[in-house]
Protein backbone atom coordinates (compact mmCIF):
# COMPACT_ATOMS: atom_id res chain seq x y z
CA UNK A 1 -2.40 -6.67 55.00
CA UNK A 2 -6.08 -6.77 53.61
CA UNK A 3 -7.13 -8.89 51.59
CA UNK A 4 -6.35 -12.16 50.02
CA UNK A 5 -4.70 -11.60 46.66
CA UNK A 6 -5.26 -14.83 44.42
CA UNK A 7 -3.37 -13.72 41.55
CA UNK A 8 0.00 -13.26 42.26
CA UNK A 9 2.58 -12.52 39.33
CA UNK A 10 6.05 -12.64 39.75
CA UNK A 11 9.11 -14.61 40.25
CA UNK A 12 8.76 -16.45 44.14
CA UNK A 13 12.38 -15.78 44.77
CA UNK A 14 12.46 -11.84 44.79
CA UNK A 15 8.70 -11.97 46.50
CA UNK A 16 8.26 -10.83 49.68
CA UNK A 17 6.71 -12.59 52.91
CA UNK A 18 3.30 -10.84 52.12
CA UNK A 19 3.39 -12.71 48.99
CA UNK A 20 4.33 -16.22 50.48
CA UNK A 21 1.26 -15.34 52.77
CA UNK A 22 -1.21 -14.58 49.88
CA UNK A 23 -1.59 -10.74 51.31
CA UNK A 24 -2.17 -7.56 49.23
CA UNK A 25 1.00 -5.73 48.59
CA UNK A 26 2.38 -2.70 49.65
CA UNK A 27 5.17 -0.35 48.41
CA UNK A 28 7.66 -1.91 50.69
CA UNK A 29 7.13 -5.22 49.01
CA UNK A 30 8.97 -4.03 45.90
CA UNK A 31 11.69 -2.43 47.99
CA UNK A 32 12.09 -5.89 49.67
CA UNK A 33 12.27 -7.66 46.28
CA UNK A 34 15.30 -5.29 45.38
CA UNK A 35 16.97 -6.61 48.25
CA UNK A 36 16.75 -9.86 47.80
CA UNK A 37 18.08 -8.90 44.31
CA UNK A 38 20.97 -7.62 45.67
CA UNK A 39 21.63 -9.73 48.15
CA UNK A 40 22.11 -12.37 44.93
CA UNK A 41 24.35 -9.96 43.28
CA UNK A 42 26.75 -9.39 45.89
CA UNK A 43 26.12 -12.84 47.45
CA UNK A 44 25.82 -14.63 44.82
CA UNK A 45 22.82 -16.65 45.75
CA UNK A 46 19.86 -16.57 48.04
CA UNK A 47 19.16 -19.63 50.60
CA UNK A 48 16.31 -20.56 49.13
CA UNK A 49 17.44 -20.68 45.63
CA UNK A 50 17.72 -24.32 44.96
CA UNK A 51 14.45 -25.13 46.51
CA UNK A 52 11.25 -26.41 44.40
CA UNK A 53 8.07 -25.84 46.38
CA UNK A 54 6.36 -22.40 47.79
CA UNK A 55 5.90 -24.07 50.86
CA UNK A 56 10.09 -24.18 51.51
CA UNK A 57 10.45 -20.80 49.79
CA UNK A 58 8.11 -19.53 52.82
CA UNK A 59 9.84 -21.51 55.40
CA UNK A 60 13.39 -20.70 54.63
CA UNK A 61 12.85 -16.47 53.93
CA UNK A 62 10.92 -16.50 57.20
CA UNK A 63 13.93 -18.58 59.05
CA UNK A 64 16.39 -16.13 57.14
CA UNK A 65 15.24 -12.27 57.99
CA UNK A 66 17.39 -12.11 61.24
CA UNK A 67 20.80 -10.47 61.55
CA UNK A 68 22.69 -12.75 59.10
CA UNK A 69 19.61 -11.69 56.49
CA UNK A 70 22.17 -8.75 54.90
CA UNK A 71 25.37 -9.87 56.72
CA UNK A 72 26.75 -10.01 53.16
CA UNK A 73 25.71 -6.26 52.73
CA UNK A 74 27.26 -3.87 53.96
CA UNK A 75 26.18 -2.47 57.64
CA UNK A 76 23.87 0.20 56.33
CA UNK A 77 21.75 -2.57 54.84
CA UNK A 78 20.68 -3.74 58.19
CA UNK A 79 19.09 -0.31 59.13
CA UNK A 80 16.96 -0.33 55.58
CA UNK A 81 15.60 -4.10 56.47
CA UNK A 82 14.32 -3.44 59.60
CA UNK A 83 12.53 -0.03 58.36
CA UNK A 84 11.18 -1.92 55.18
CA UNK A 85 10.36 -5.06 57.26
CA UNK A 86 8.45 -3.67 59.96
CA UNK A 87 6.57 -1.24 57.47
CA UNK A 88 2.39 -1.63 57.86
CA UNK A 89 0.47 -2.19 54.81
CA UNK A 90 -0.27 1.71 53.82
CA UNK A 91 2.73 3.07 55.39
CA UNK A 92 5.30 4.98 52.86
CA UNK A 93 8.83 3.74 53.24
CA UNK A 94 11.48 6.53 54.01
CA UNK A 95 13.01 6.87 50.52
CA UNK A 96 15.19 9.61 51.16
CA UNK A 97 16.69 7.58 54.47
CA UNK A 98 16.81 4.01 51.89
CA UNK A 99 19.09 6.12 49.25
CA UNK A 100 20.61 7.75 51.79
CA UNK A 101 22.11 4.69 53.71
CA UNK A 102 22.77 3.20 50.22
CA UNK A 103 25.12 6.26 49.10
CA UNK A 104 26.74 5.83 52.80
CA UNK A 105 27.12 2.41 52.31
CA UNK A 106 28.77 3.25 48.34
CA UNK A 107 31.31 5.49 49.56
CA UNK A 108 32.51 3.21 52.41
CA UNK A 109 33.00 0.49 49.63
CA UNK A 110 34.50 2.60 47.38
CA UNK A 111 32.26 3.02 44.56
CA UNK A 112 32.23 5.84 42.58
CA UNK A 113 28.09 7.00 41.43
CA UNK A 114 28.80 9.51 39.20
CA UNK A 115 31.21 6.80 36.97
CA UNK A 116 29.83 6.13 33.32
CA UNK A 117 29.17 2.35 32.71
CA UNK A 118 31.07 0.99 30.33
CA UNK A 119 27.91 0.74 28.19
CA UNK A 120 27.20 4.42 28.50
CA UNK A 121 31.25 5.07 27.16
CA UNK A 122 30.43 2.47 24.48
CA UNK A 123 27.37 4.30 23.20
CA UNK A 124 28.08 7.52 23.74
CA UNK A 125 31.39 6.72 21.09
CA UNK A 126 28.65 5.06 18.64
CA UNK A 127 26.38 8.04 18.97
CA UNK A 128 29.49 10.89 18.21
CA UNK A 129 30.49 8.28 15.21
CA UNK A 130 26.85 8.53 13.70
CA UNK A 131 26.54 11.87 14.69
CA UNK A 132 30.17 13.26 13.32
CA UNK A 133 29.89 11.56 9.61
CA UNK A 134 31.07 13.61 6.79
CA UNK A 135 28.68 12.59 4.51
CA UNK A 136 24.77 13.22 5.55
CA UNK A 137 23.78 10.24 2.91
CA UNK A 138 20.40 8.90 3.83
CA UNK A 139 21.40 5.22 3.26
CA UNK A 140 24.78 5.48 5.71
CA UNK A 141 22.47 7.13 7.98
CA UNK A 142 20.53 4.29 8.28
CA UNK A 143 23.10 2.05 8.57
CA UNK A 144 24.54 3.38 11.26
CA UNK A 145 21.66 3.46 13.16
CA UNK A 146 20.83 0.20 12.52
CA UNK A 147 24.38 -0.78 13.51
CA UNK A 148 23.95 1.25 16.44
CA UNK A 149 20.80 -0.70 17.72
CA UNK A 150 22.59 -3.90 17.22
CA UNK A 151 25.11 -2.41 19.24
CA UNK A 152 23.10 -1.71 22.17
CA UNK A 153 21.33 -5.27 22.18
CA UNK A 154 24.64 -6.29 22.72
CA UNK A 155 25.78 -4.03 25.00
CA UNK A 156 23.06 -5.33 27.39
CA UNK A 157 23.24 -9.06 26.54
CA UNK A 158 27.15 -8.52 27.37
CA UNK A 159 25.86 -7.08 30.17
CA UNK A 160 23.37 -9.79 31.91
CA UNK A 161 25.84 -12.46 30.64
CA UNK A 162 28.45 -10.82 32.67
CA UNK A 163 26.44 -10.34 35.58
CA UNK A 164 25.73 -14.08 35.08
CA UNK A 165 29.85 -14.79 35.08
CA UNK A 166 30.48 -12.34 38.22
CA UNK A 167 27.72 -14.53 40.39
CA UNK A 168 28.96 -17.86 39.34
CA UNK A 169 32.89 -16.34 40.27
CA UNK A 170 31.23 -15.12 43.97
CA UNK A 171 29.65 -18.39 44.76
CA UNK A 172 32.98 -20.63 43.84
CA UNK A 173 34.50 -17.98 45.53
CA UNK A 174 37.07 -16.59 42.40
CA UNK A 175 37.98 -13.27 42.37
CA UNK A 176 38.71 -12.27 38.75
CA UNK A 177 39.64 -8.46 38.35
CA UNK A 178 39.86 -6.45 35.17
């Protein structure tokens, strides 16, 4: 913590404490604002959502970092807070520890990291369909890429908007399965 840094950028919600106390960054700051981004996507929401000024931001993420701070992770998450939280300024989090805990804490929950997202099937089918044509006319060509652009705009819109859907479903507590 050095210096006063009087031009933040950034959204308040994913900053961390250093932020909401006007201090330089570190590299742990950015590791804490991916928690806080997953917290919301497995929670849902974060406490201090809903609240307008930076003042309450502050107040409520300082009032939040004990135990129930990742009690909606799973376990491993604990261990990364407290090494990211009690990080000094210059010090290098322990990234092989971090993905560590979070591959533990994958495999405990079932999730499978080597599994294509259904975006990657999607355009990996568009690109064997562009790249398997019979016909190597310049103008289909061009179509296809261009429909294959479109596609991928799309595929990530479909994406956010379903990551949208899944967080509202969490917080009224609905549990909608494929």
């Amino acid at each position: 913590m050095t210096s006063l840094n009087s031009n933040f950028r950034g959204t308040l919600r994913y900053a961390s404490l250093r932020t909401d106390h006007v201090f330089d960054l570190g590299r742990s700051d950015d590791l804490i604002s991916l928690l806080y981004v997953m917290i919301e996507f497995r929670s849902g929401k974060l406490r201090w959502t809903s609240l307008k000024t930076k003042e309450e931001v502050w107040r409520m993420k300082d009032r939040y970092l004990g135990k129930e701070f990742v009690s909606c992770m799973p376990k491993q998450f604990e261990k990364i807070k407290v090494h990211l939280f009690n990080l000094e300024f210059f010090a290098e989090p322990d990234y092989l520890m971090i993905a560590k805990l979070m591959k533990e804490a994958a495999v405990e929950n079932g999730i499978d990291l080597k599994q294509a997202f259904e975006q990657e099937i999607e355009m990996d089918e568009l690109r064997e369909d562009v790249k398997n044509q019979s016909k190597p006319d310049f103008t289909h060509t061009l179509l296809m890429q261009n429909r294959l652009q479109v596609v991928e705009r799309l595929i990530s819109q479909r994406f956010f908007l379903r990551a949208k859907v899944w967080r509202k479903n969490q917080q009224y507590g609905v549990n909608i399965k494929k």
